[in-house]
Protein backbone atom coordinates (compact mmCIF):
# COMPACT_ATOMS: atom_id res chain seq x y z
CA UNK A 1 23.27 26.13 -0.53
CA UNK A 2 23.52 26.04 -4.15
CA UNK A 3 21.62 27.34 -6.45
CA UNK A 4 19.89 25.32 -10.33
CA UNK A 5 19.67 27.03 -13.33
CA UNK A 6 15.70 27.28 -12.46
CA UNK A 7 16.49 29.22 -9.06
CA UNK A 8 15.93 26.69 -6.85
CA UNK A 9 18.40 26.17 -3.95
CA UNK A 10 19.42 22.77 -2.18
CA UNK A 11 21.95 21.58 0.19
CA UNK A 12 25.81 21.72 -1.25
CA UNK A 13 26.83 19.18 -2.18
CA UNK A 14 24.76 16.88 0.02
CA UNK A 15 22.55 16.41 2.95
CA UNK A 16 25.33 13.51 3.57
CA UNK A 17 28.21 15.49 3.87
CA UNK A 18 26.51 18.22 5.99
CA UNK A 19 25.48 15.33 8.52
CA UNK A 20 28.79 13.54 8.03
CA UNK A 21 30.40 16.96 9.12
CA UNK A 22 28.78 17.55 12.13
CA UNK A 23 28.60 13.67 13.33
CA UNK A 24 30.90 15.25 16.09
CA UNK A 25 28.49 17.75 17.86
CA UNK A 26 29.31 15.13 20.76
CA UNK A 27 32.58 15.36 21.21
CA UNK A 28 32.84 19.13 22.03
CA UNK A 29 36.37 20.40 22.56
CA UNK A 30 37.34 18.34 19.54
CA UNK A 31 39.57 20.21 16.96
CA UNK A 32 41.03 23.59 16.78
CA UNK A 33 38.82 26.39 16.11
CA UNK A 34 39.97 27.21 12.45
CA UNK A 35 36.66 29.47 12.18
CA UNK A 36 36.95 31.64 14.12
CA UNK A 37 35.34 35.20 14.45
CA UNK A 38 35.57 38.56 12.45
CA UNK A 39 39.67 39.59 12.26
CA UNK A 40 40.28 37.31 14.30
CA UNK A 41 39.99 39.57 17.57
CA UNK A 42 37.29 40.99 19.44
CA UNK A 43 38.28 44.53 18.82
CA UNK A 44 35.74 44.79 16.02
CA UNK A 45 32.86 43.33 18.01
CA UNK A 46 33.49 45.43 20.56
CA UNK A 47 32.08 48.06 18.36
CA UNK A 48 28.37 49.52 19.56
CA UNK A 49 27.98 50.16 16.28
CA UNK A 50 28.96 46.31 14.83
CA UNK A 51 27.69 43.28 15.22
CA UNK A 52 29.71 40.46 13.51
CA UNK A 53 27.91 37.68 12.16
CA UNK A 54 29.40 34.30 11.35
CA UNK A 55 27.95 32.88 7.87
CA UNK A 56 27.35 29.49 6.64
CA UNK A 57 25.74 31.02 3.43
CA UNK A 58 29.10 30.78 0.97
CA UNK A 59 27.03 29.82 -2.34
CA UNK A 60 26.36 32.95 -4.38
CA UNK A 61 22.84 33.55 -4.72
CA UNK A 62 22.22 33.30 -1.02
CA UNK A 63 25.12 35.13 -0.08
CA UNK A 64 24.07 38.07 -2.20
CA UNK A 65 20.52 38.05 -0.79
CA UNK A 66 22.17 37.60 2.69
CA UNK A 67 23.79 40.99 1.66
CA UNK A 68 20.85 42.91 0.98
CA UNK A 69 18.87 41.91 4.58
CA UNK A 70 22.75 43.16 6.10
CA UNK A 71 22.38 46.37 4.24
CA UNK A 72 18.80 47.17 4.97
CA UNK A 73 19.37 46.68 8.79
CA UNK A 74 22.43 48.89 8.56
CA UNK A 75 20.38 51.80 7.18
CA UNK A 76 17.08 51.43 9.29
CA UNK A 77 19.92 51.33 12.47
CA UNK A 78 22.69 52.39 11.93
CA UNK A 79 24.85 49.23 13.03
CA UNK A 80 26.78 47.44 10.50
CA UNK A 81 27.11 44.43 10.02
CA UNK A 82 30.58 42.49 9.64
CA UNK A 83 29.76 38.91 8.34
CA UNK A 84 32.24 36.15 8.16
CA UNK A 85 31.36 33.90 5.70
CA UNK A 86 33.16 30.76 5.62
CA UNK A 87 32.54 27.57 3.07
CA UNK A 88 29.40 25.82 3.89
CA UNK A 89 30.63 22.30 4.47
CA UNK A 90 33.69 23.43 6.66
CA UNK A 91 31.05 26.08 8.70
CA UNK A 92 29.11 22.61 9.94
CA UNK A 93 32.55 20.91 10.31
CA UNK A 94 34.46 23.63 12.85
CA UNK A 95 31.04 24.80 14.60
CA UNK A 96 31.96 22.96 17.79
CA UNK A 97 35.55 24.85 18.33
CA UNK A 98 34.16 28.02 17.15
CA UNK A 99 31.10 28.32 19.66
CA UNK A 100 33.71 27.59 22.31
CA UNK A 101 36.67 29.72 21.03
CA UNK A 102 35.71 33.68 20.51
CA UNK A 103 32.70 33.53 17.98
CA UNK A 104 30.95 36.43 16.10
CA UNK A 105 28.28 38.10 18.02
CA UNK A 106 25.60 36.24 16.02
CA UNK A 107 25.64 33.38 13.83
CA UNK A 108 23.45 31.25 10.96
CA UNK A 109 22.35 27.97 12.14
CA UNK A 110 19.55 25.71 11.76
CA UNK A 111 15.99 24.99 14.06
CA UNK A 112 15.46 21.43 15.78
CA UNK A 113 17.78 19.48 17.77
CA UNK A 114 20.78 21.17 16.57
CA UNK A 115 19.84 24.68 17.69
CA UNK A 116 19.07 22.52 21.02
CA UNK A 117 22.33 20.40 21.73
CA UNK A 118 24.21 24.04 21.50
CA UNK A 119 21.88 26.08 23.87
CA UNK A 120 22.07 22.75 26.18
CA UNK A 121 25.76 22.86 26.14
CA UNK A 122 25.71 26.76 27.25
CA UNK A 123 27.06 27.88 23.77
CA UNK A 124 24.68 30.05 22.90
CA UNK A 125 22.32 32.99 24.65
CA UNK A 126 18.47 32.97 25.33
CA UNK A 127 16.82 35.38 23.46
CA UNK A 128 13.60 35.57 24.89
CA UNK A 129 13.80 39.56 24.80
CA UNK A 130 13.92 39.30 21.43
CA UNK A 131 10.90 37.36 20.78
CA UNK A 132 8.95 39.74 22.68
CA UNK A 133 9.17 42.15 20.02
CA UNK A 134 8.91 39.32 17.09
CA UNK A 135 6.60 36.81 18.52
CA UNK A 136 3.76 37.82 16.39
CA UNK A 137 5.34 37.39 13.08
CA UNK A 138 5.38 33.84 13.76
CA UNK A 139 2.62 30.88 13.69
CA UNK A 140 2.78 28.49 17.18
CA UNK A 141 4.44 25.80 15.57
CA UNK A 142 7.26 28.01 14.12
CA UNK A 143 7.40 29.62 17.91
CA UNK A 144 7.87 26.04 19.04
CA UNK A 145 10.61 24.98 16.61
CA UNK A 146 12.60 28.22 17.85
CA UNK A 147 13.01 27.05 21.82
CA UNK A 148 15.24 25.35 23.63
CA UNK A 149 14.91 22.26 25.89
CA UNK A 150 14.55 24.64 28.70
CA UNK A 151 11.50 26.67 27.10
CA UNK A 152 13.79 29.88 26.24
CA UNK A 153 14.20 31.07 22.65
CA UNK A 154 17.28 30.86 21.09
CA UNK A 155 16.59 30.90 17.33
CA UNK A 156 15.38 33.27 15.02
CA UNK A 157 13.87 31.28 11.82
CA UNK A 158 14.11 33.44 8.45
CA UNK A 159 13.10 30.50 5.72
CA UNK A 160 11.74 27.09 5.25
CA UNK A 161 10.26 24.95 2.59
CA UNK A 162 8.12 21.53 3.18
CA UNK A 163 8.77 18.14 2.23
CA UNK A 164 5.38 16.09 0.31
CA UNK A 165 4.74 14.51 -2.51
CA UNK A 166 5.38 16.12 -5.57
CA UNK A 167 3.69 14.68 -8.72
CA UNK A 168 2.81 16.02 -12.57
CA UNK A 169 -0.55 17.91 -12.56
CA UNK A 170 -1.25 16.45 -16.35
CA UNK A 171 -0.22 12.97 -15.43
CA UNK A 172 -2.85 12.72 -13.39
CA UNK A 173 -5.13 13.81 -15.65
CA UNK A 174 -4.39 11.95 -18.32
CA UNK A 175 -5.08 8.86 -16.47
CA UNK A 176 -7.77 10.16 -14.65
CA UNK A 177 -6.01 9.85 -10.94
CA UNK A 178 -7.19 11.85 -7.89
CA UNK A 179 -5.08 13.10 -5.15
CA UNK A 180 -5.19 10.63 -2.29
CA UNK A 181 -5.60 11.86 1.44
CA UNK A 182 -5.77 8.63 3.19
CA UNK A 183 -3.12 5.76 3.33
CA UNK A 184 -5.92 3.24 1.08
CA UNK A 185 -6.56 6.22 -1.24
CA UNK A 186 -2.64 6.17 -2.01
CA UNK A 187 -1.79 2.43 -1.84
CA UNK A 188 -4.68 1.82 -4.56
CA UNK A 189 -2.83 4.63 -6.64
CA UNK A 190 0.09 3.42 -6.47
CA UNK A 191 -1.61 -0.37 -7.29
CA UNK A 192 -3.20 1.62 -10.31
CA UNK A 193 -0.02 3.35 -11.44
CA UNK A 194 2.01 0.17 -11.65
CA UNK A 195 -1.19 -1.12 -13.54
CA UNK A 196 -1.06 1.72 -15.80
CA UNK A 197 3.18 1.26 -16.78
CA UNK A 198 4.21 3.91 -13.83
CA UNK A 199 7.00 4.06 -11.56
CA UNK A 200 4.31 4.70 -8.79
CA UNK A 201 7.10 6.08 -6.45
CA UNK A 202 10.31 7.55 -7.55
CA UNK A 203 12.99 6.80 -4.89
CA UNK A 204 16.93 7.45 -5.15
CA UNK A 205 18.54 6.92 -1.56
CA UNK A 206 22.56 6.87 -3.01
CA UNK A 207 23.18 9.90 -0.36
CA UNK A 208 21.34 8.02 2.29
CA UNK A 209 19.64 11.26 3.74
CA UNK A 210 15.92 10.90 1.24
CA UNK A 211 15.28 7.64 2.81
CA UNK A 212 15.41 9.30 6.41
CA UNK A 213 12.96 11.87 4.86
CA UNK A 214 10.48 9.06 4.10
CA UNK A 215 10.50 7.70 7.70
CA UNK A 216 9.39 10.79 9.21
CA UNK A 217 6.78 11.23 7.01
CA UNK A 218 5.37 7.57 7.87
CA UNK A 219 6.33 7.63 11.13
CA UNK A 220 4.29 11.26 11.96
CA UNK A 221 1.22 10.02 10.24
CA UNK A 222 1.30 6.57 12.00
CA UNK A 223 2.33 7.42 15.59
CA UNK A 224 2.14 11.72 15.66
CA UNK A 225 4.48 14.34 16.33
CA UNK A 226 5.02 13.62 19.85
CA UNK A 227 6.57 9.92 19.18
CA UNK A 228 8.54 10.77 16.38
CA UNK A 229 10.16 13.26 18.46
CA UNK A 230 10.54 11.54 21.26
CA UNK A 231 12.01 8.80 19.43
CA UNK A 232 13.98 11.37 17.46
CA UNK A 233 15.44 12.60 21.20
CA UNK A 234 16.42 8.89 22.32
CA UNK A 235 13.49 8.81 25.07
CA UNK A 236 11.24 6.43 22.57
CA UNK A 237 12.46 2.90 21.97
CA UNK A 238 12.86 2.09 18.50
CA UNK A 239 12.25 -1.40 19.41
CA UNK A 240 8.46 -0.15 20.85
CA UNK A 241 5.44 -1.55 18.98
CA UNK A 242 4.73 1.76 16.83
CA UNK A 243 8.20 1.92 15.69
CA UNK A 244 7.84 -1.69 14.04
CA UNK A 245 3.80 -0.54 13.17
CA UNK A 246 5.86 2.39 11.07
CA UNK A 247 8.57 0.13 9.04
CA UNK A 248 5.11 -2.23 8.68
CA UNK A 249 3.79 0.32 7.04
CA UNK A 250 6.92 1.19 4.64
CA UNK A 251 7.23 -1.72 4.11
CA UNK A 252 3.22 -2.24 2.60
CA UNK A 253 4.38 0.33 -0.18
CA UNK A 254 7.88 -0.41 -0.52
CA UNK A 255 7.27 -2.26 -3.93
CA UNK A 256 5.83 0.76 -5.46
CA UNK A 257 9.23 2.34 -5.18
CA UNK A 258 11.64 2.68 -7.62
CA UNK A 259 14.26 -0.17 -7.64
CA UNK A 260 17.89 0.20 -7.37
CA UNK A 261 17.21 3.16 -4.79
CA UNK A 262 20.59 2.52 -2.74
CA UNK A 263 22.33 3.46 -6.22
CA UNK A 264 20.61 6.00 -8.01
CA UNK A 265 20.33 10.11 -6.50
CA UNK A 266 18.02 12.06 -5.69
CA UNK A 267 18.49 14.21 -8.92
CA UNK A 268 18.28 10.89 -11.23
CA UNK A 269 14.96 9.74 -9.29
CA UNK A 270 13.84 13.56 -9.90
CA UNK A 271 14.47 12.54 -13.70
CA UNK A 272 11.51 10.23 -13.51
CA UNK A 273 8.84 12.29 -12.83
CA UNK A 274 10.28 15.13 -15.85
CA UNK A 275 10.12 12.84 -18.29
CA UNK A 276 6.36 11.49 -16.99
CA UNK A 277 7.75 7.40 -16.53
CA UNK A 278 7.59 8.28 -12.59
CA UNK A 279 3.59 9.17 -10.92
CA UNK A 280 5.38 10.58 -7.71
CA UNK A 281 8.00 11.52 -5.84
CA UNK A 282 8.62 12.21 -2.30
CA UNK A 283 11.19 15.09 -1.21
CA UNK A 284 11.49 18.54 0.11
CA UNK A 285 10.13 21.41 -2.63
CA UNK A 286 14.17 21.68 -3.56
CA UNK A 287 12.83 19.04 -6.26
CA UNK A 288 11.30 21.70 -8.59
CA UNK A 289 15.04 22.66 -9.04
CA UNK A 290 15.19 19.42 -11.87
CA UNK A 291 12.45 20.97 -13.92
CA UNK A 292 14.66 23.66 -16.02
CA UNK A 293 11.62 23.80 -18.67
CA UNK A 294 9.01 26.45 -17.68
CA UNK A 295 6.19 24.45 -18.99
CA UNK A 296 7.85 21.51 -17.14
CA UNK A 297 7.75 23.57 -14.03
CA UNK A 298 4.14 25.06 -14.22
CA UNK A 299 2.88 21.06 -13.98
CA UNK A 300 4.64 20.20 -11.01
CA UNK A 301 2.06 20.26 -7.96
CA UNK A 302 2.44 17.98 -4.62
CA UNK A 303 0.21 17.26 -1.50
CA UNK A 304 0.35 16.16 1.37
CA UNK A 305 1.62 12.91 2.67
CA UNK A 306 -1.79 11.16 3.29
CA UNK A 307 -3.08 10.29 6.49
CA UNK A 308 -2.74 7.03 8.46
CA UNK A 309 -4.35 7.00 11.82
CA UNK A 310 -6.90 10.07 11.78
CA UNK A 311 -5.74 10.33 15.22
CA UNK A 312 -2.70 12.43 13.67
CA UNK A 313 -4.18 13.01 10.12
CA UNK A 314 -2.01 15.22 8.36
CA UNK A 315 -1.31 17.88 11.04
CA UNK A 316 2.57 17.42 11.07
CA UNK A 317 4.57 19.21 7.97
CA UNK A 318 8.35 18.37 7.56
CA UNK A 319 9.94 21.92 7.08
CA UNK A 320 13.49 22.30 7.06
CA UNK A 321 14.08 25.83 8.91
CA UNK A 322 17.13 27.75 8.94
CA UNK A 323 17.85 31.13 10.95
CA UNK A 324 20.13 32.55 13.44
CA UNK A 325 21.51 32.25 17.46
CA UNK A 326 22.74 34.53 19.34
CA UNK A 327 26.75 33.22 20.53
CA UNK A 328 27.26 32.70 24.71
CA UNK A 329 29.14 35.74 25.11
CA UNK A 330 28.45 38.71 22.37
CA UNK A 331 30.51 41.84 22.77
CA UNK A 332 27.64 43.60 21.19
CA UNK A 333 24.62 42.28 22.52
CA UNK A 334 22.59 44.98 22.23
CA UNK A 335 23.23 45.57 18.65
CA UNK A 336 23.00 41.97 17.93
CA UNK A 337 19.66 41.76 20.00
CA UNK A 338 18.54 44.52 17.28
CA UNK A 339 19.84 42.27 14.45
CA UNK A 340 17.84 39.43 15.61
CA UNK A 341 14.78 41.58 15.76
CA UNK A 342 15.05 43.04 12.23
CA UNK A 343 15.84 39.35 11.09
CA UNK A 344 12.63 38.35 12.33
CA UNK A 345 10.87 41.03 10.76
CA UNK A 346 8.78 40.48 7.14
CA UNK A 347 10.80 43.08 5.86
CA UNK A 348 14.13 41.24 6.17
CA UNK A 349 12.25 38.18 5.13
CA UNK A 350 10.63 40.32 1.81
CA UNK A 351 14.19 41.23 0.93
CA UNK A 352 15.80 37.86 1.40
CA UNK A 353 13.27 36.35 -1.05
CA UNK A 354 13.79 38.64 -3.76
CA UNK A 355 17.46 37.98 -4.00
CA UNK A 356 16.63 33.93 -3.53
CA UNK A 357 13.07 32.63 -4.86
CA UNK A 358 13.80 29.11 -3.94
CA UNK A 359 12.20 29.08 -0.42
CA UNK A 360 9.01 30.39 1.74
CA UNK A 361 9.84 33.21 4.82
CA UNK A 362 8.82 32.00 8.06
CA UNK A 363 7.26 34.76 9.17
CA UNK A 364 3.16 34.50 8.26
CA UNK A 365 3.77 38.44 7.99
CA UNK A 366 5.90 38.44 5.27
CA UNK A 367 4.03 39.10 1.71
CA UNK A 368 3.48 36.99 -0.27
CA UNK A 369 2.85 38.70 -4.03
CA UNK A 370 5.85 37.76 -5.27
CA UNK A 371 5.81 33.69 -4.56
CA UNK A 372 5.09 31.33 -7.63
CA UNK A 373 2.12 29.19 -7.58
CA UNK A 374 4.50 26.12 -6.02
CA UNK A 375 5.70 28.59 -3.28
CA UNK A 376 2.60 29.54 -2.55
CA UNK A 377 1.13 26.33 -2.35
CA UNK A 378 4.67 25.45 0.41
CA UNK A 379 3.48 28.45 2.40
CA UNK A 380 0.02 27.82 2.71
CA UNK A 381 0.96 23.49 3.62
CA UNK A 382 3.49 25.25 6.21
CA UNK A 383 1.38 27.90 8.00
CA UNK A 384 -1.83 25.43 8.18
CA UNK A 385 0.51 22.92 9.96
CA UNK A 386 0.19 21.93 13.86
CA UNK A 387 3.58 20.25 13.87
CA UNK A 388 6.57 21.10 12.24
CA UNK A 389 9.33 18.46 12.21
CA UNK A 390 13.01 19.58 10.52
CA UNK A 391 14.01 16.30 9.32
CA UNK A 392 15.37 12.86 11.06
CA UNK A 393 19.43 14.47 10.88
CA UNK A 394 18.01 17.91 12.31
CA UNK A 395 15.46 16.11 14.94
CA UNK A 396 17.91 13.56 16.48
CA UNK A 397 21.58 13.90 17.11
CA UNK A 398 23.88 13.62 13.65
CA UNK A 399 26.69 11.40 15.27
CA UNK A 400 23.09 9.18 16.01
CA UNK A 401 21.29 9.38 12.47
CA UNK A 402 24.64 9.79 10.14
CA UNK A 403 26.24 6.38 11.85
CA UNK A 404 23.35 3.98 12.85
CA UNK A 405 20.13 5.07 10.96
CA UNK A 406 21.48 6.10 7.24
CA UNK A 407 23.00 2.49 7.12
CA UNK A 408 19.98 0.95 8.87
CA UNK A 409 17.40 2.57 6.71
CA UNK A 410 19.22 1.32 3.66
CA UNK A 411 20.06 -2.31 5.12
CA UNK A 412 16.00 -2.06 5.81
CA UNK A 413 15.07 -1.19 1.98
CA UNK A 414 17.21 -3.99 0.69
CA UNK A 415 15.60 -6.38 3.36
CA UNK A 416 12.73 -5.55 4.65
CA UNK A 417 11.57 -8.95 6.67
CA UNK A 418 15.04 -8.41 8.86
CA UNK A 419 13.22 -5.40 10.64
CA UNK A 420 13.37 -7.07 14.29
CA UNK A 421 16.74 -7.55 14.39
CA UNK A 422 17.47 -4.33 12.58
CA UNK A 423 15.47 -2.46 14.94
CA UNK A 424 17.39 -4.10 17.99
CA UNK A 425 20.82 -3.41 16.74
CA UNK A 426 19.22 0.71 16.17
CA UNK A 427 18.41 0.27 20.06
CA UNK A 428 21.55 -0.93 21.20
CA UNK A 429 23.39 1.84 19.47
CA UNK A 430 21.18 4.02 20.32
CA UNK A 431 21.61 3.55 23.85
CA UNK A 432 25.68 4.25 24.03
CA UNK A 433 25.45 6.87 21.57
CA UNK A 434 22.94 9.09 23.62
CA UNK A 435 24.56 7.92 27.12
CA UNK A 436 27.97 9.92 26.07
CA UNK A 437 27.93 13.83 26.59
């Protein structure tokens, strides 16, 4: 992660390159383990009273607050923690040969179907004993996003943040707008914006990882959490009726969105909605991060993505989670097991937060006092939530999303009316990609 100048924290440098990185979790066995675990040895691990932890978290403002949770578990315990830290990118890039080399005790990962393909593949340890003790600190649908295929725990979620639609609170009263719940509610307000001068919807797809974002939002609220997951796992066809009903429905509000989307980034879409030319803007809460003004920042508000079928209303929340595993074969395991616990604790969430403001704890236990209005509001839309999806390169496999779908999705914004044989050739490749091991 890196941090703004506001506080905020987003991926570094780009959801693209962290999907790009790991588009071989399917070749395991590929590469040679450059990361590799604490001194390089397992004399250290074999420690009772260490536990080495392997770190994606290079950036410095999570890395610092990272410190502080390691510290206060050393002095409640007793165990300290040895944490190998390695750059975030190449972390996502070597995980394959590290999980099957010697690998620290415990390690940072993130919930969905990546924390899945690795438990399926045997390279990481149930941890069911450890959500006995932690269970309660978590809502259903943050229990859910921590199993394996199997049923068994294997992931221990510390924070998250939603994606929705974030918009300028004096915008829309200026022009007398109110926030829309239902799909006709927000298609008339985006007719009335475009009336009015607006950008209706600001859009910048240049990374190819926001437009994947805007799928699963449409594609929850029209079909439900169980299709879009299903299709995200390669049982669901994406040639099936309610795939097409979903790019139908995209496609009803694509001209509200901001041309030239396939060249412009996120941060320059973001740019739109400071400066009041752009009525909203769909992307996870990481957007705030583009409002360095305080007064800019106090009138940023979102909501929900509105509903579709009532069926489904607006029970599924996209919240990107990220947490821990426990490695196949720990030479502490008891100590780690302790880690785990005290990681899933509100107190290592509470100290977490204070040394990085940018996200919500996943715990429902941890306190809240200290969030801003916005995190507040992201904790509330996430602990209300049914469903909780992690987003379409989290959900599916990466080799799957990062080489068919980012291209697809973009081929599908610059043509729309091509979606049936677009949706064919996303079948097709689907098919051999999700046949290999």
């Amino acid at each position: 992660m890196r941090t703004s100048p506001s506080g905020l924290s987003i991926p570094s440098p780009s959801r693209r390159t962290l999907v790009r990185g790991l588009g071989g979790a399917a070749a395991l066995g590929a590469g040679i383990p450059l990361l590799s675990a604490c001194g390089g040895s397992s004399s250290s691990s074999s420690d009772s009273k260490t536990v080495t932890l392997g770190s994606n978290s290079s950036d410095a403002v999570p890395k610092k607050a990272f410190a502080g949770v390691y510290t206060a578990f050393t002095k409640s315990s007793g165990i300290a923690v040895k944490v190998n830290t390695k750059d975030h990118n190449t972390f996502q890039e070597q995980i394959n040969s590290y999980l099957q080399g010697t690998p620290d005790d415990v390690f940072t990962w993130f919930a969905g179907y990546r924390m899945q393909f690795f438990a399926g593949k045997g390279l990481a340890t149930a941890i069911d004993d450890v959500w006995k003790t932690i269970s309660g600190n978590f809502p259903s649908a943050m229990q859910d996003l921590s199993k394996g295929a199997d049923g068994k725990y294997y992931f221990v979620p510390l924070y998250t943040y939603p994606w929705a639609i974030f918009y300028r609170k004096s915008v829309f009263k200026a022009h007398g707008y109110s926030v829309p719940t239902t799909w006709s509610q927000f298609i008339a307000l985006c007719k009335q914006m475009k009336t009015d001068g607006l950008v209706p919807i600001g859009f910048g797809d240049k990374d190819l990882w926001p437009a994947m974002g805007t799928f699963d939002q449409i594609n929850t609220r029209t079909n439900g959490y169980d299709f879009h997951i299903s299709l995200m796992q390669g049982k669901a066809a994406w040639t099936d009726a309610k795939t097409r009903a979903t790019f139908d429905n995209w496609a009803e509000i694509l001209p509200y969105h901001q041309d030239g989307a396939s060249g412009r980034t996120w941060e320059d879409a973001a740019q739109g909605v400071v400066s009041k030319k752009t009525g909203m803007y769909l992307l996870g809460m990481f957007v705030a991060q583009q409002f360095t003004k305080p007064a800019d920042l106090a009138d940023l508000d979102f909501f929900a993505f509105p509903e579709i079928d009532p069926s489904y209303g607006q029970e599924t929340v996209e919240a990107p989670t990220d947490g821990y595993m426990l490695s196949k074969s720990p030479k502490n395991h008891a100590g780690a097991v302790k880690l785990l616990e005290f990681l899933g604790s509100p107190t290592a969430e509470e100290t977490y937060l204070k040394g990085d403001p940018s996200v919500v704890a996943a715990s429902t236990k941890a306190s809240t006092s200290s969030y801003s209005a916005l995190q507040k509001r992201g904790y509330d839309m996430i602990a209300n939530a049914k469903h909780l999806t992690q987003f379409m390169d989290r959900d599916s496999r990466p080799d799957f999303t990062s080489t068919v779908m980012q291209p697809a999705l973009q081929n599908f914004i610059r043509n729309p009316k091509g979606i049936d044989s677009l949706l064919s050739s996303i079948e097709r490749q689907k098919k051999t990609i999700f046949a290999s091991s």
